[in-house]
Protein backbone atom coordinates (compact mmCIF):
# COMPACT_ATOMS: atom_id res chain seq x y z
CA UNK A 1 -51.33 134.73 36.71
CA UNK A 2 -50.91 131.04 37.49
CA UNK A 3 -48.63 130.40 34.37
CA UNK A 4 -46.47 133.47 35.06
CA UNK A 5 -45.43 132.14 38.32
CA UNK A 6 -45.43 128.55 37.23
CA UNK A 7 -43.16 129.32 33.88
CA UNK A 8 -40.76 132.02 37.10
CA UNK A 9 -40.56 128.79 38.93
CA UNK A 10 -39.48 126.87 35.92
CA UNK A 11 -36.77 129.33 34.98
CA UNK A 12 -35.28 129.85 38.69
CA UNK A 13 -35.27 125.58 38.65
CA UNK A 14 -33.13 126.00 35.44
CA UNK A 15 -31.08 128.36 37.06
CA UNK A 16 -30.61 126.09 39.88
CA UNK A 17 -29.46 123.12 37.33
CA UNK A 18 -27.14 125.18 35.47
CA UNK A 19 -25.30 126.57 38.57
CA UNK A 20 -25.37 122.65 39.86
CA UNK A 21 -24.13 121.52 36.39
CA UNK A 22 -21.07 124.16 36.45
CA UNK A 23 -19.91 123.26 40.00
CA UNK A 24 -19.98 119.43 39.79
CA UNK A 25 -18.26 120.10 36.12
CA UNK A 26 -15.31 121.45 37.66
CA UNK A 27 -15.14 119.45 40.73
CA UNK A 28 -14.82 116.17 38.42
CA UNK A 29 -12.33 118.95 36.33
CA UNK A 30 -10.06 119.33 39.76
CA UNK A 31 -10.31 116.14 40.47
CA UNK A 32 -12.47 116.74 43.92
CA UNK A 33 -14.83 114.08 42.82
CA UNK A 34 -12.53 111.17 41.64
CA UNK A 35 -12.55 108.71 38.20
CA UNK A 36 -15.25 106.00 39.70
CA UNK A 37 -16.79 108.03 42.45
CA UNK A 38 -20.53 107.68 43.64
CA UNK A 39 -22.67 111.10 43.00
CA UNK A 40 -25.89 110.07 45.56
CA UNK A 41 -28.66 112.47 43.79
CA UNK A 42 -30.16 113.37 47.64
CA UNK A 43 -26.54 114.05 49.21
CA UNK A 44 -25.61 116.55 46.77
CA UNK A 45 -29.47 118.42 47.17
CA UNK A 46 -28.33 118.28 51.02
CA UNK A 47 -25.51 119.65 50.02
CA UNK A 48 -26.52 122.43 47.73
CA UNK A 49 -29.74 122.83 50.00
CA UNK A 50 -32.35 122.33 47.00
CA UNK A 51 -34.71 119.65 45.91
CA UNK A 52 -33.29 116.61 44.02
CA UNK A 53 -34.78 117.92 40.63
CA UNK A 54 -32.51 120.50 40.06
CA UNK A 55 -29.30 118.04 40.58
CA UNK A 56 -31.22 115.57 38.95
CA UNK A 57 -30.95 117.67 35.81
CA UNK A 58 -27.33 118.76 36.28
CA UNK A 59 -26.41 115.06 36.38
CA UNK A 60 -28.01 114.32 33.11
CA UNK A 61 -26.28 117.07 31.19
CA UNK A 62 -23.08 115.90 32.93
CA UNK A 63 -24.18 112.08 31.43
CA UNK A 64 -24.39 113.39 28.33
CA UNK A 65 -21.44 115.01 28.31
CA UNK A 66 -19.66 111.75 29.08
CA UNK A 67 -18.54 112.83 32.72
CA UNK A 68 -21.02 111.13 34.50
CA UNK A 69 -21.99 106.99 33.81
CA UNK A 70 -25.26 105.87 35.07
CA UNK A 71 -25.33 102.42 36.11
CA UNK A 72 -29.25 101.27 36.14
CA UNK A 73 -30.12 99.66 39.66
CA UNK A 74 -26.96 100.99 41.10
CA UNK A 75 -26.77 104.97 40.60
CA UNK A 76 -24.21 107.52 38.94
CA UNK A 77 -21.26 107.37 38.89
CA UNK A 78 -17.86 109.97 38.09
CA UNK A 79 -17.22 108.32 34.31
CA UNK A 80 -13.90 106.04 34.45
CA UNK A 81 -11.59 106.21 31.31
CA UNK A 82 -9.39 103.01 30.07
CA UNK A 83 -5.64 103.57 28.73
CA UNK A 84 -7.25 103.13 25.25
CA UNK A 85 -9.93 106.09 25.69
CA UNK A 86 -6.78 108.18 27.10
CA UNK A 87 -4.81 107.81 24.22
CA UNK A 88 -8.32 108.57 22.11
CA UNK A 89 -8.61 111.51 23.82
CA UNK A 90 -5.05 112.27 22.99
CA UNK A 91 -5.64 112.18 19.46
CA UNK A 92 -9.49 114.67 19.76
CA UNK A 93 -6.78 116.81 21.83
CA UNK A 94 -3.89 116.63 18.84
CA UNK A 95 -7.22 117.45 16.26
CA UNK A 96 -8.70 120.52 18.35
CA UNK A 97 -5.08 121.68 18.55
CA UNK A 98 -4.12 121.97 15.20
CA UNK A 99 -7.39 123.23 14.42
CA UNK A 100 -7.15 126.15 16.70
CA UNK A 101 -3.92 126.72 15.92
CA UNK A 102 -5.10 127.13 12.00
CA UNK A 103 -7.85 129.13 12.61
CA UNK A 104 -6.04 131.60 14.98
CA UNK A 105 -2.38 132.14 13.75
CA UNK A 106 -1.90 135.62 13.11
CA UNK A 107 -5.47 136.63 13.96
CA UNK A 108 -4.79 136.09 18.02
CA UNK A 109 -6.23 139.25 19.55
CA UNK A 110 -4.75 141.47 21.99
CA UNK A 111 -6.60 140.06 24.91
CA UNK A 112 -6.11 136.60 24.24
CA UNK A 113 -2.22 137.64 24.02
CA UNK A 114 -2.34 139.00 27.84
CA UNK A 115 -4.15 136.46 29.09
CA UNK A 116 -1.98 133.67 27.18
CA UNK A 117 1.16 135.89 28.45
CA UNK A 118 -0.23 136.05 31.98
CA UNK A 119 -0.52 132.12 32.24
CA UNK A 120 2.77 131.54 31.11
CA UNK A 121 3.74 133.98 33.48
CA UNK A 122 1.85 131.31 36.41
CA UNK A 123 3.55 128.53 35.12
CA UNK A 124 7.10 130.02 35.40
CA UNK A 125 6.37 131.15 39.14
CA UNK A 126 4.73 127.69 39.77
CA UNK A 127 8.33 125.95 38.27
CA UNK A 128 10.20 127.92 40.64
CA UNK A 129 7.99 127.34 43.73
CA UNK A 130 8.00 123.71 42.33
CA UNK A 131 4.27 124.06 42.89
CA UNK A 132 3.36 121.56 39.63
CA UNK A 133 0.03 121.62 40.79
CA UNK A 134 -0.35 125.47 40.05
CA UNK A 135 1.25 124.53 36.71
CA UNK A 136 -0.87 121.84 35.66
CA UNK A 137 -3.59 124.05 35.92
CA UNK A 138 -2.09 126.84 34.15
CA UNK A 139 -1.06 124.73 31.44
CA UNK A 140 -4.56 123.40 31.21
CA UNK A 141 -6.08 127.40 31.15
CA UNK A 142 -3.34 127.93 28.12
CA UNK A 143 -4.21 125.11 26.08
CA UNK A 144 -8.33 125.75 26.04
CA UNK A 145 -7.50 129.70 25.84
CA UNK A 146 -5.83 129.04 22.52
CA UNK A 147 -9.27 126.66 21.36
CA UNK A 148 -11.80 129.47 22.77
CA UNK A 149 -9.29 132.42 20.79
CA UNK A 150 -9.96 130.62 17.69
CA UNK A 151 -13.47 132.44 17.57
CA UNK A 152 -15.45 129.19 16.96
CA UNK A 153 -17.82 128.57 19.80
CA UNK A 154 -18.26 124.45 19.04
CA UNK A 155 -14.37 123.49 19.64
CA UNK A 156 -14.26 124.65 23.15
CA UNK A 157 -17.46 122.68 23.98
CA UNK A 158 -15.45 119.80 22.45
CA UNK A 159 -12.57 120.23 24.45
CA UNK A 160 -14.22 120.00 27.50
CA UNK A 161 -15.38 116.95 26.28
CA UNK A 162 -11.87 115.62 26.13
CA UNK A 163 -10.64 117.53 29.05
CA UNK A 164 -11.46 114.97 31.88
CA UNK A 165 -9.71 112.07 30.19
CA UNK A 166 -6.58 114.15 29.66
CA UNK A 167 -6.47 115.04 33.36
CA UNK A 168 -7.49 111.63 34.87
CA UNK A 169 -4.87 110.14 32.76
CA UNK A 170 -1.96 113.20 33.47
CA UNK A 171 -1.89 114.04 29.67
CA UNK A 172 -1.21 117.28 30.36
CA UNK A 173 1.64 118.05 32.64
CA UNK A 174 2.11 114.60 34.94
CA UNK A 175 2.21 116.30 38.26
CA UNK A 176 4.62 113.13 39.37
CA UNK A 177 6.98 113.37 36.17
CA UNK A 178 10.32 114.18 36.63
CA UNK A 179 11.21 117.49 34.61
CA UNK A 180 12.29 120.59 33.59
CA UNK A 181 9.48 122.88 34.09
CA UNK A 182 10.73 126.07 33.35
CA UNK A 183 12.23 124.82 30.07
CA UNK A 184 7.88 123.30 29.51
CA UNK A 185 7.19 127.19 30.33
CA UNK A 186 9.53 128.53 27.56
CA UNK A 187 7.46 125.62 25.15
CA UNK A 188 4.41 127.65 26.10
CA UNK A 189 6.25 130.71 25.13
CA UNK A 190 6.84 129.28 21.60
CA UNK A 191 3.69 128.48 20.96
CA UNK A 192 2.21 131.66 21.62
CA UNK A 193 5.04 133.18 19.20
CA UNK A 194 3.85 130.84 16.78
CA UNK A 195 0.56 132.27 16.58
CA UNK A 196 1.61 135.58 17.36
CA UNK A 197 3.60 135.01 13.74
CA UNK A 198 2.55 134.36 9.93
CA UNK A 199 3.32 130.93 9.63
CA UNK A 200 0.26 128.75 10.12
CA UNK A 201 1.93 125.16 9.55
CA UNK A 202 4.84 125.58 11.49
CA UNK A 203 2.37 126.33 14.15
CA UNK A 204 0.16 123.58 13.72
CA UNK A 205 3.30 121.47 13.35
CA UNK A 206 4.43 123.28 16.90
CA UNK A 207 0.92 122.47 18.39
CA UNK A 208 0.47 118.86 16.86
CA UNK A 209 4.43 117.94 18.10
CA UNK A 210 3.55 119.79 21.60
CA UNK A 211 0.00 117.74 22.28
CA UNK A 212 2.30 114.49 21.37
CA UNK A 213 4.95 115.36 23.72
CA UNK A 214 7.57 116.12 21.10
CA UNK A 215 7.39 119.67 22.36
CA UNK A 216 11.36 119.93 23.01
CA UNK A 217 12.27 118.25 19.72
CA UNK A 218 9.51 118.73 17.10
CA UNK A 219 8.75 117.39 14.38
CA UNK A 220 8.19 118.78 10.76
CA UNK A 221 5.60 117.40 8.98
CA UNK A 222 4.06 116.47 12.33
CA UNK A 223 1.81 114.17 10.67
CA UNK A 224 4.08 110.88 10.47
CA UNK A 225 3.66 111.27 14.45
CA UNK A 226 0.37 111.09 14.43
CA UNK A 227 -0.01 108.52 12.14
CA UNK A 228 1.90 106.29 14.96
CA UNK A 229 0.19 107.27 17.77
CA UNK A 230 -3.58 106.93 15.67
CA UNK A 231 -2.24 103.43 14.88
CA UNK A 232 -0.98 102.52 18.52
CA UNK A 233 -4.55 104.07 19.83
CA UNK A 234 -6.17 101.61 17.58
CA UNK A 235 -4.57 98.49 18.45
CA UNK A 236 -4.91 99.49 21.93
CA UNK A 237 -0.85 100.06 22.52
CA UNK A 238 1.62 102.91 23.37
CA UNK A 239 3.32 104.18 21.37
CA UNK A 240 6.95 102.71 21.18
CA UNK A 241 9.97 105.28 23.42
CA UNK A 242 11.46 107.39 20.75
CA UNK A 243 8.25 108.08 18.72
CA UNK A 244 6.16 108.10 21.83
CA UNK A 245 5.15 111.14 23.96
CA UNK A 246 7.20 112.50 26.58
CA UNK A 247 6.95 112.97 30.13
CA UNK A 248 4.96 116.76 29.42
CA UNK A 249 2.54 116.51 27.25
């Protein structure tokens, strides 16, 4: 009898973690806990009005995940990224990309389709309410819809991975760039008509050229692009104005 209840109490403290470990996840996703912020274990169990272990848990899967730095002696800490692990992350992003864009041209289910259409759909009535906030989320939902549609289960772990970098850094959608976000809409469009056809390197080309910021002027190969922005991320540069990424990306 005393194990039973010992191994319920065990499970509901799992529980606990995992609902913890989801919440804080996307707070540091929407940018409610900020690049360099203090997590204080005992404030957040205030907070969520539970014992430390259960946060105490969350924040270790969140460590390991790269989203949380501990600092011995000093506490945790939301994980800061430099300009160099930015443009790394640009380059997991460009490799996730193609590779869900291999795997799931012409094989993109009907569900996937509405959902994909439906964001779009956001993203146009964010343009015209000039709400880029609403966008930038949208345009996030889009891009890790087409990684989860691909059907294999480890790419969108490794997105989410990546994810915080790209949106500390605005490499998706720069909510203070100037642009045209309706035509950054219709580029959304073409990539789900990419996958929606038979041509699996002009998507990938599409989808490589789009994660670069070449999205309005592609190009095909799209490897020679990034070959320059692999060598700018390893000598710790941007890349140069007319090969570099543009203001969406």
């Amino acid at each position: 009898m005393t194990r039973d209840v010992a191994a319920g109490l065990h499970l509901e403290r799992g529980l606990l973690s995992d609902q913890i470990y989801v919440q804080l996840k996307g707070m540091i996703k929407d940018g409610q806990l900020n690049p360099g912020e203090q997590v204080v274990e005992s404030k957040l169990a205030r907070s969520f009005r539970v014992s430390q272990a259960p946060v105490r848990e969350a924040l270790k899967r969140l460590a390991h995940d790269g989203l949380i730095t501990h600092v011995p002696h000093h506490g945790n800490f939301v994980t800061e990224f430099s300009s160099q692990e930015a443009e790394q992350a640009r380059v997991a992003r460009v490799a996730l990309e193609a590779i869900g864009a291999r795997i799931t041209c012409s094989r993109l289910s009907e569900d996937y389709r509405r959902e994909l259409l439906d964001l779009i759909r956001h993203m146009r009535t964010a343009a015209d309410l000039g709400n880029i906030g609403d966008f930038r989320e949208s345009d996030f939902q889009f891009h890790r819809l087409v990684i989860e549609a691909s059907g294999n289960a480890h790419l969108p772990r490794m997105w989410d991975i990546v994810e915080p970098s790209l949106r500390s850094m605005h490499v998706l959608a720069d909510p203070t760039a100037v642009a045209d976000w309706h035509a950054m809409a219709d580029a959304h469009q073409q990539l789900l008509d990419a996958l929606d056809g038979d041509d699996v390197e002009e998507a990938v080309d599409l989808f490589v050229c789009h994660a670069l910021g070449l999205s309005l002027r592609p190009e095909r190969p799209s490897l020679p692009a990034l070959d320059r922005l692999i060598a700018a991320s390893a000598a710790g540069t941007q890349p140069t104005p007319e090969t570099g990424p543009a203001q969406h990306r």
